[in-house]
N, C-alpha and C. Protein backbone atom coordinates (compact mmCIF):
# COMPACT_ATOMS: atom_id res chain seq x y z
N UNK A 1 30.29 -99.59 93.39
CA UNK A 1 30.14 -98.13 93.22
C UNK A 1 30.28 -97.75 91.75
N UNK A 2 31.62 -98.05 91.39
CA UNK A 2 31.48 -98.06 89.99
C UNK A 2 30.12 -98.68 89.26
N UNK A 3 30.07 -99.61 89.21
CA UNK A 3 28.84 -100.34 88.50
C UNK A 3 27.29 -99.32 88.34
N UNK A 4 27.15 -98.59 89.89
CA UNK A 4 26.28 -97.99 89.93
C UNK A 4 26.41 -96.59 88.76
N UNK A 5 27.80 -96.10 88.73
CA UNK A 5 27.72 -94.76 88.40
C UNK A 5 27.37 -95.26 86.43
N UNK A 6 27.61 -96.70 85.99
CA UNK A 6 27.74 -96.61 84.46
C UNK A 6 26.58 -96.51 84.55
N UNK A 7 25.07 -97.20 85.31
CA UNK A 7 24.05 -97.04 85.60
C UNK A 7 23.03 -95.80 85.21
N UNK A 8 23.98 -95.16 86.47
CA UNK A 8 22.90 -93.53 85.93
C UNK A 8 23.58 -92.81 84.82
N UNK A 9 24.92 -93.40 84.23
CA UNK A 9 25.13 -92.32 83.24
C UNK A 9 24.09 -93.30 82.03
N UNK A 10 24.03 -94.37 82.13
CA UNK A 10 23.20 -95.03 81.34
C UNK A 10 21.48 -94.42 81.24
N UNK A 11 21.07 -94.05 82.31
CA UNK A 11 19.86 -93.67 82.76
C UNK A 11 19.90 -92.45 81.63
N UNK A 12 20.73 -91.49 82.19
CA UNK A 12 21.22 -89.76 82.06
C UNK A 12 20.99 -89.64 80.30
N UNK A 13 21.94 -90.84 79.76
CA UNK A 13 21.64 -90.92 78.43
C UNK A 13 20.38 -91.39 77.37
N UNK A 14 20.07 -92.27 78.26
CA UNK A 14 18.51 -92.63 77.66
C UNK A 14 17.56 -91.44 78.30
N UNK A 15 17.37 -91.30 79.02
CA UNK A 15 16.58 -89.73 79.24
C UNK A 15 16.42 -88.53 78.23
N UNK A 16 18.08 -88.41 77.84
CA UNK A 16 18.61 -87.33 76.98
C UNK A 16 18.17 -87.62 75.42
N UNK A 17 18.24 -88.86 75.30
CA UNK A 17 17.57 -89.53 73.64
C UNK A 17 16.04 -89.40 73.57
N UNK A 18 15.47 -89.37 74.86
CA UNK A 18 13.84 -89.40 75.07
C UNK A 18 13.62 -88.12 74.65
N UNK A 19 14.22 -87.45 75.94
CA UNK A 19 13.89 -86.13 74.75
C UNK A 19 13.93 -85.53 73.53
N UNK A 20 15.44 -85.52 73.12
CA UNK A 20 15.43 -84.88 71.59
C UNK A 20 14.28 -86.30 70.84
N UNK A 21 14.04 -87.22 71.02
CA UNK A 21 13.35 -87.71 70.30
C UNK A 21 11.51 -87.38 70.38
N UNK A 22 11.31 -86.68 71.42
CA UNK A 22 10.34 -86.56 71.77
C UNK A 22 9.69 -84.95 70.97
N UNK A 23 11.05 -84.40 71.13
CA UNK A 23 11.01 -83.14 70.65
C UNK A 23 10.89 -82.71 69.52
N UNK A 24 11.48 -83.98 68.72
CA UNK A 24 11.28 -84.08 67.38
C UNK A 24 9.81 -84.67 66.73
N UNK A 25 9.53 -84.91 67.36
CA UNK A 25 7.80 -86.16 67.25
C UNK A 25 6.58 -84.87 67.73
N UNK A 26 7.33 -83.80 68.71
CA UNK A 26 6.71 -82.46 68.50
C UNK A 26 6.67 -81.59 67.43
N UNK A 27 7.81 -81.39 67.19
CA UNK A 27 7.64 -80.42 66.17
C UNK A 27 7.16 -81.33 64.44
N UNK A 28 7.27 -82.42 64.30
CA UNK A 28 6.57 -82.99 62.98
C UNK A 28 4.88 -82.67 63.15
N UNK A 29 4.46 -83.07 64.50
CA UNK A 29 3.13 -83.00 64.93
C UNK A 29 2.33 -81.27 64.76
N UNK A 30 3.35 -80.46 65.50
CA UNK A 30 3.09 -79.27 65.02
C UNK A 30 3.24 -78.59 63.71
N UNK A 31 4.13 -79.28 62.88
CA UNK A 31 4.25 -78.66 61.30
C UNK A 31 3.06 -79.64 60.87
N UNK A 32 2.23 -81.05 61.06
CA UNK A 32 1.18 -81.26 60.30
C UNK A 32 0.05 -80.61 60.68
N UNK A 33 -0.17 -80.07 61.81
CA UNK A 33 -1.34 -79.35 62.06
C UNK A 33 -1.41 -77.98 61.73
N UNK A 34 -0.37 -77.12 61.92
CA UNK A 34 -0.25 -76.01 61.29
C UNK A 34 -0.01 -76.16 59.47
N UNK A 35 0.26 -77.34 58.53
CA UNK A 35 0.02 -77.39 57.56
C UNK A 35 -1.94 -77.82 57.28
N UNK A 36 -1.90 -78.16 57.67
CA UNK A 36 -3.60 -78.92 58.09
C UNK A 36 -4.67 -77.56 58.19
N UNK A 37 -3.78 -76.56 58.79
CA UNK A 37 -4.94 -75.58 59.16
C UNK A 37 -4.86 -74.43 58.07
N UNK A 38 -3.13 -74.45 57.73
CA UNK A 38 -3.11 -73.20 56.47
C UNK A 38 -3.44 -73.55 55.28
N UNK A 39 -3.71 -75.44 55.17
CA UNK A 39 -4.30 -76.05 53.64
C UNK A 39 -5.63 -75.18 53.31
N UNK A 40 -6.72 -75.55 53.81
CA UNK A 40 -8.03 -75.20 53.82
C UNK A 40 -8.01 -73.62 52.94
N UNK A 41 -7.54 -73.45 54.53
CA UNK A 41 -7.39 -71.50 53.85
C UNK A 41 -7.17 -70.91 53.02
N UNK A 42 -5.88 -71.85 52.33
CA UNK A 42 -5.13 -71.20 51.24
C UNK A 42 -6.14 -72.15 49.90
N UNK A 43 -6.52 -72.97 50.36
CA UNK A 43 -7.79 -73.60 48.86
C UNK A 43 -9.04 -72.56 48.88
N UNK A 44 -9.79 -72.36 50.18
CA UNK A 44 -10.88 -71.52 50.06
C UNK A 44 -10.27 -70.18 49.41
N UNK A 45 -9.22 -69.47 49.69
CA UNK A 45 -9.03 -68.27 49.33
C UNK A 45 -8.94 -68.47 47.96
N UNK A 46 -8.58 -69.18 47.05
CA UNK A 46 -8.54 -69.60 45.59
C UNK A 46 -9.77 -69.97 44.98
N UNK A 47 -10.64 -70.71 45.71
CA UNK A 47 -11.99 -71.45 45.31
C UNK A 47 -12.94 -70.23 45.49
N UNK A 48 -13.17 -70.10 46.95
CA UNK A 48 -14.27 -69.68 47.33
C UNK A 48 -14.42 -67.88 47.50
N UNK A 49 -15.42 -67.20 46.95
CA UNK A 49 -15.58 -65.54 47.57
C UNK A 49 -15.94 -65.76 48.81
N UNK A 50 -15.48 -64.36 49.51
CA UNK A 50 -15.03 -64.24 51.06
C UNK A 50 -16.26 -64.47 51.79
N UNK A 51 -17.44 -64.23 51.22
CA UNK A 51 -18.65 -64.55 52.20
C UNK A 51 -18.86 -66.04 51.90
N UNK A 52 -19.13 -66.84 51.33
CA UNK A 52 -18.92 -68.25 51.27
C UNK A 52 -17.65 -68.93 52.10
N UNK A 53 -16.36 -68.14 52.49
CA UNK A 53 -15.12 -68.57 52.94
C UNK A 53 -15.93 -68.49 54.32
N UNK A 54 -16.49 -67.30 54.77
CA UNK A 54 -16.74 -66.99 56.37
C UNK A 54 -17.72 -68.19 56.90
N UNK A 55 -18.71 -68.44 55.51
CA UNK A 55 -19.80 -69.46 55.86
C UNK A 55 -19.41 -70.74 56.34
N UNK A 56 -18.40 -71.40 55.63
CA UNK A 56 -17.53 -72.30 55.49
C UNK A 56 -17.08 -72.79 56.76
N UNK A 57 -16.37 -71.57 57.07
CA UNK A 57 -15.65 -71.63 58.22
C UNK A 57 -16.77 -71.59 59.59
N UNK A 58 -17.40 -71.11 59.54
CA UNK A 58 -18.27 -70.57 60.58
C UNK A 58 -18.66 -72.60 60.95
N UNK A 59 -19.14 -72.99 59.50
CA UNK A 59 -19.84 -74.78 60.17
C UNK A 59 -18.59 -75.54 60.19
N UNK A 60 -17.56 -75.35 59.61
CA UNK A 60 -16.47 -76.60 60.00
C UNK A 60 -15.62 -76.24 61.15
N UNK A 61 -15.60 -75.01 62.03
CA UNK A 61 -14.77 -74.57 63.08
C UNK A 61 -15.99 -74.65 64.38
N UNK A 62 -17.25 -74.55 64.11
CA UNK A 62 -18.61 -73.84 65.40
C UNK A 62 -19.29 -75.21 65.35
C-alpha cells in the first residue's frame, strides 16, 4: 500500500513538472510569434509609406 501511494505521488509530481514546463515552452512560443509579427510592422512603418505598407501586407498575409 505504501509502495503504491510513493507511486502516484511520484506520478502527481511528474505531471506537475509537465506542466509548468509545458507552460513555459508556451509562453517562449507565444513571445516569438508575437515578436515575429510586431518585427515586420515596426520595419515597414520606418521603411515603407502607408500605401506600399497595405500592398505589402495585402501579398505576404492573402
Amino acid at each position: 500500500m505504501k509502495q503504491h501511494l510513493i507511486i502516484m505521488q511520484r506520478i502527481r509530481d511528474h505531471s506537475r513538472e509537465n506542466i509548468s514546463a509545458r507552460s513555459s515552452v508556451k509562453n517562449k512560443l507565444f513571445n516569438l510569434v508575437t515578436d515575429w509579427l510586431n518585427f515586420p510592422a515596426r520595419v515597414k512603418a520606418a521603411h515603407l509609406p502607408l500605401v506600399d505598407c497595405g500592398k505589402v501586407r495585402g501579398q505576404v498575409f492573402f
